[in-house]
Protein backbone atom coordinates (compact mmCIF):
# COMPACT_ATOMS: atom_id res chain seq x y z
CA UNK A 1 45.42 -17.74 -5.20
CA UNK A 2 43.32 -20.73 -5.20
CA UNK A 3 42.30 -20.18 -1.74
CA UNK A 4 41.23 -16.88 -2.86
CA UNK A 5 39.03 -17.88 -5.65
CA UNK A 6 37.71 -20.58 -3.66
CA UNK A 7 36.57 -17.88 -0.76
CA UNK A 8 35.17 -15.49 -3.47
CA UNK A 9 32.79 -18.46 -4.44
CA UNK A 10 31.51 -19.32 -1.53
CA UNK A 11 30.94 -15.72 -0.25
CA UNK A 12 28.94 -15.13 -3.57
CA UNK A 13 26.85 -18.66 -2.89
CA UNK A 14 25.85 -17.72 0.39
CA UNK A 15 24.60 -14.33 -0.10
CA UNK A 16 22.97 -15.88 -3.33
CA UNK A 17 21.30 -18.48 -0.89
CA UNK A 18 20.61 -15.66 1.40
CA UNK A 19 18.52 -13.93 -0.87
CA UNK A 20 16.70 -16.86 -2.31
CA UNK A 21 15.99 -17.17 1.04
CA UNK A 22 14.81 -13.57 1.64
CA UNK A 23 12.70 -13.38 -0.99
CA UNK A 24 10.84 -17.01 -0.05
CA UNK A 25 10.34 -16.52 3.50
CA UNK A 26 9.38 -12.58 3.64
CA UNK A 27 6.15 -12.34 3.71
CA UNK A 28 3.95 -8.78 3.21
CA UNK A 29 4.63 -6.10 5.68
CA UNK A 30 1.82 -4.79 7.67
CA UNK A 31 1.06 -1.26 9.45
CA UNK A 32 -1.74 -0.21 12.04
CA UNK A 33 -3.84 2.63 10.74
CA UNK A 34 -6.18 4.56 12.82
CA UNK A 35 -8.80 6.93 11.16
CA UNK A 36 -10.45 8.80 14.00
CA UNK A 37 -11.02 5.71 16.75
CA UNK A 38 -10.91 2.43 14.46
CA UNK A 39 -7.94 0.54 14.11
CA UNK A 40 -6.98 -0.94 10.76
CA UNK A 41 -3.81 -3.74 10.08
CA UNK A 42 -3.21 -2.91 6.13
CA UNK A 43 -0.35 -4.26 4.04
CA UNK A 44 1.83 -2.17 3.11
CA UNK A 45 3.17 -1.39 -0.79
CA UNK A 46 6.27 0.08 -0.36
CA UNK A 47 8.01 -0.73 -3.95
CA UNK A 48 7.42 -0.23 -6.93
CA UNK A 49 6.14 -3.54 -8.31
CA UNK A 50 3.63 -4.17 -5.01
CA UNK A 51 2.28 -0.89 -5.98
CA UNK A 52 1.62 -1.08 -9.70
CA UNK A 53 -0.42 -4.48 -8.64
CA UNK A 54 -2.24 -2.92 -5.27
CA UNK A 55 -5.30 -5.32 -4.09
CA UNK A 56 -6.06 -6.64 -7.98
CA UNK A 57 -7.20 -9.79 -8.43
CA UNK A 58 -8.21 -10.11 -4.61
CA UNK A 59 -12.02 -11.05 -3.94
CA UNK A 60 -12.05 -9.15 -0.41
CA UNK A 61 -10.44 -7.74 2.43
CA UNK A 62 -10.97 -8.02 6.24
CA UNK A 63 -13.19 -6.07 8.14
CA UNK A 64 -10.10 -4.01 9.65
CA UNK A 65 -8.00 -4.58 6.39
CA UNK A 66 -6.37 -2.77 3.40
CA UNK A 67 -3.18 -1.68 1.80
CA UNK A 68 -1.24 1.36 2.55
CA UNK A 69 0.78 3.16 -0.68
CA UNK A 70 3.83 4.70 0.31
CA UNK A 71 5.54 6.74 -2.12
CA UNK A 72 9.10 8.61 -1.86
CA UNK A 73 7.78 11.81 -1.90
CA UNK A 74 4.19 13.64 -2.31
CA UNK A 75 2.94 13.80 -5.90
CA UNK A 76 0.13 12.89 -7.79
CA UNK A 77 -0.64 9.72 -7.58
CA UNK A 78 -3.10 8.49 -9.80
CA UNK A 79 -5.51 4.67 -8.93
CA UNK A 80 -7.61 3.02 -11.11
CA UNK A 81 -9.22 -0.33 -10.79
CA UNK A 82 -7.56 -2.52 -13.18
CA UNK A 83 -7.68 -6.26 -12.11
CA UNK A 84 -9.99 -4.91 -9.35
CA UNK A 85 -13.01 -7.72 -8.39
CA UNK A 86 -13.91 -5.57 -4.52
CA UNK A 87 -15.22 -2.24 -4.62
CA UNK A 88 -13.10 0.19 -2.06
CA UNK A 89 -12.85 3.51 -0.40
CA UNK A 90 -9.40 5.54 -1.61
CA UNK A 91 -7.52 7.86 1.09
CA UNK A 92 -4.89 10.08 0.09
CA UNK A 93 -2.83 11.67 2.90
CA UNK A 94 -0.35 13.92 2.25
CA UNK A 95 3.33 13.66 4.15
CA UNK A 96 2.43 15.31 7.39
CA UNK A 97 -0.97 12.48 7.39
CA UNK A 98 -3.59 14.51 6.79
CA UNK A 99 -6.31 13.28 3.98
CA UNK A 100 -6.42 15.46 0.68
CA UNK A 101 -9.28 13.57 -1.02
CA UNK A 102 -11.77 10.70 -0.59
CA UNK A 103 -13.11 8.49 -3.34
CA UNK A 104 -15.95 6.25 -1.95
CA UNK A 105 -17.86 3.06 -3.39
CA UNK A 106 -14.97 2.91 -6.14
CA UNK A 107 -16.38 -0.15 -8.33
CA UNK A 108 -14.22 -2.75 -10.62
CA UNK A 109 -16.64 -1.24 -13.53
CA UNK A 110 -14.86 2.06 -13.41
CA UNK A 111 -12.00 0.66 -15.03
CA UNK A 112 -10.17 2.82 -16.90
CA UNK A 113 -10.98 5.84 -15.19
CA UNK A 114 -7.90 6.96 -13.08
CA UNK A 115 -8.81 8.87 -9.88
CA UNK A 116 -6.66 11.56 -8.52
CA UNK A 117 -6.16 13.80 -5.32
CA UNK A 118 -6.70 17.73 -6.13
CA UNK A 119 -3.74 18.25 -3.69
CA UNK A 120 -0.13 16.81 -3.62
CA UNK A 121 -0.32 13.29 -1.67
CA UNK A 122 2.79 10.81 -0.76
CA UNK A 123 0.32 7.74 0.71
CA UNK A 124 -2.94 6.56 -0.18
CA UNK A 125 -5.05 3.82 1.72
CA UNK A 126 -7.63 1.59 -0.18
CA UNK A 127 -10.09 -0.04 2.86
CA UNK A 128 -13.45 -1.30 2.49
CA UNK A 129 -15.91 0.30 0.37
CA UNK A 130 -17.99 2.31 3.13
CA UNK A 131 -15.30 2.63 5.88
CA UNK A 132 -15.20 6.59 4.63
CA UNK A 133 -18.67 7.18 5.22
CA UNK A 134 -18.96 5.09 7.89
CA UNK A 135 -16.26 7.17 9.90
CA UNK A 136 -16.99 10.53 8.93
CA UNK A 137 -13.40 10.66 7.33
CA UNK A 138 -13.34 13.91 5.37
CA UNK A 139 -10.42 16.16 3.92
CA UNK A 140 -8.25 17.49 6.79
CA UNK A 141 -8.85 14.49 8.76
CA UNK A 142 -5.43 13.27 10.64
CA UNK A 143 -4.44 9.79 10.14
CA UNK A 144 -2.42 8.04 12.33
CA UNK A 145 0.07 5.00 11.45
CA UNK A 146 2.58 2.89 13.03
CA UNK A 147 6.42 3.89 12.22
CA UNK A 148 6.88 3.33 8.84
């Protein structure tokens, strides 16, 4: 019986250690994006707790950077700029990766104001302010990314 408890504590350490581990060592997951020929590398916000705090508090991005939203299923998924200090373009792409609404030029001073696709939506990508009108990116559009 000793034995027993003995084994029980040490399996429960290790995956405790394990974990620990995990969670210090993981770093942010990243996905290639293509809108029309350019090539993005954008971190990806898969959960719930890297989406509620998106890009805030960041004071820029790289030229080819951003952060893909992934949701369970399509919705409406409201963004706002809280904690915001770049301005950014907003893509939301529906499940079959085709963009249902464009925000350009969204600035930190819009704060409050929660923007919204007209149409159901189950990603949204936040690049550089400009990349949308710099690529022509309009509703329809087809966006391609790596496996998710």
């Amino acid at each position: 019986m000793k034995y027993v408890r003995t084994l029980i504590v040490v399996v429960i350490g290790v995956c405790i250690i394990g974990y620990i581990s995990y969670l210090a060592f993981s770093g942010p997951i990243y996905k290639t994006v293509w809108m029309g020929s350019k090539q993005f590398s954008v971190e990806v916000a898969h959960t719930d707790e890297l989406r509620t705090f998106g890009l805030g508090g960041r004071t820029g991005l790289p030229a080819n950077g951003g952060m893909l939203f992934i949701f369970d299923v399509p919705g409406d998924y409201g963004f706002w700029m809280k904690d915001m200090r770049i301005p950014i373009d907003m893509i939301w792409i529906d499940d079959v990766h085709h963009v249902t609404h464009t925000e350009s030029n969204v600035l930190p001073s819009t704060y409050p104001t929660i923007f919204h696709s007209p149409k159901s939506s189950r990603y949204v990508l936040e690049v550089n302010a400009g990349e949308v009108g710099r690529l022509g990116v309009k509703v329809g559009d087809f966006i391609t990314f790596s496996e998710i």
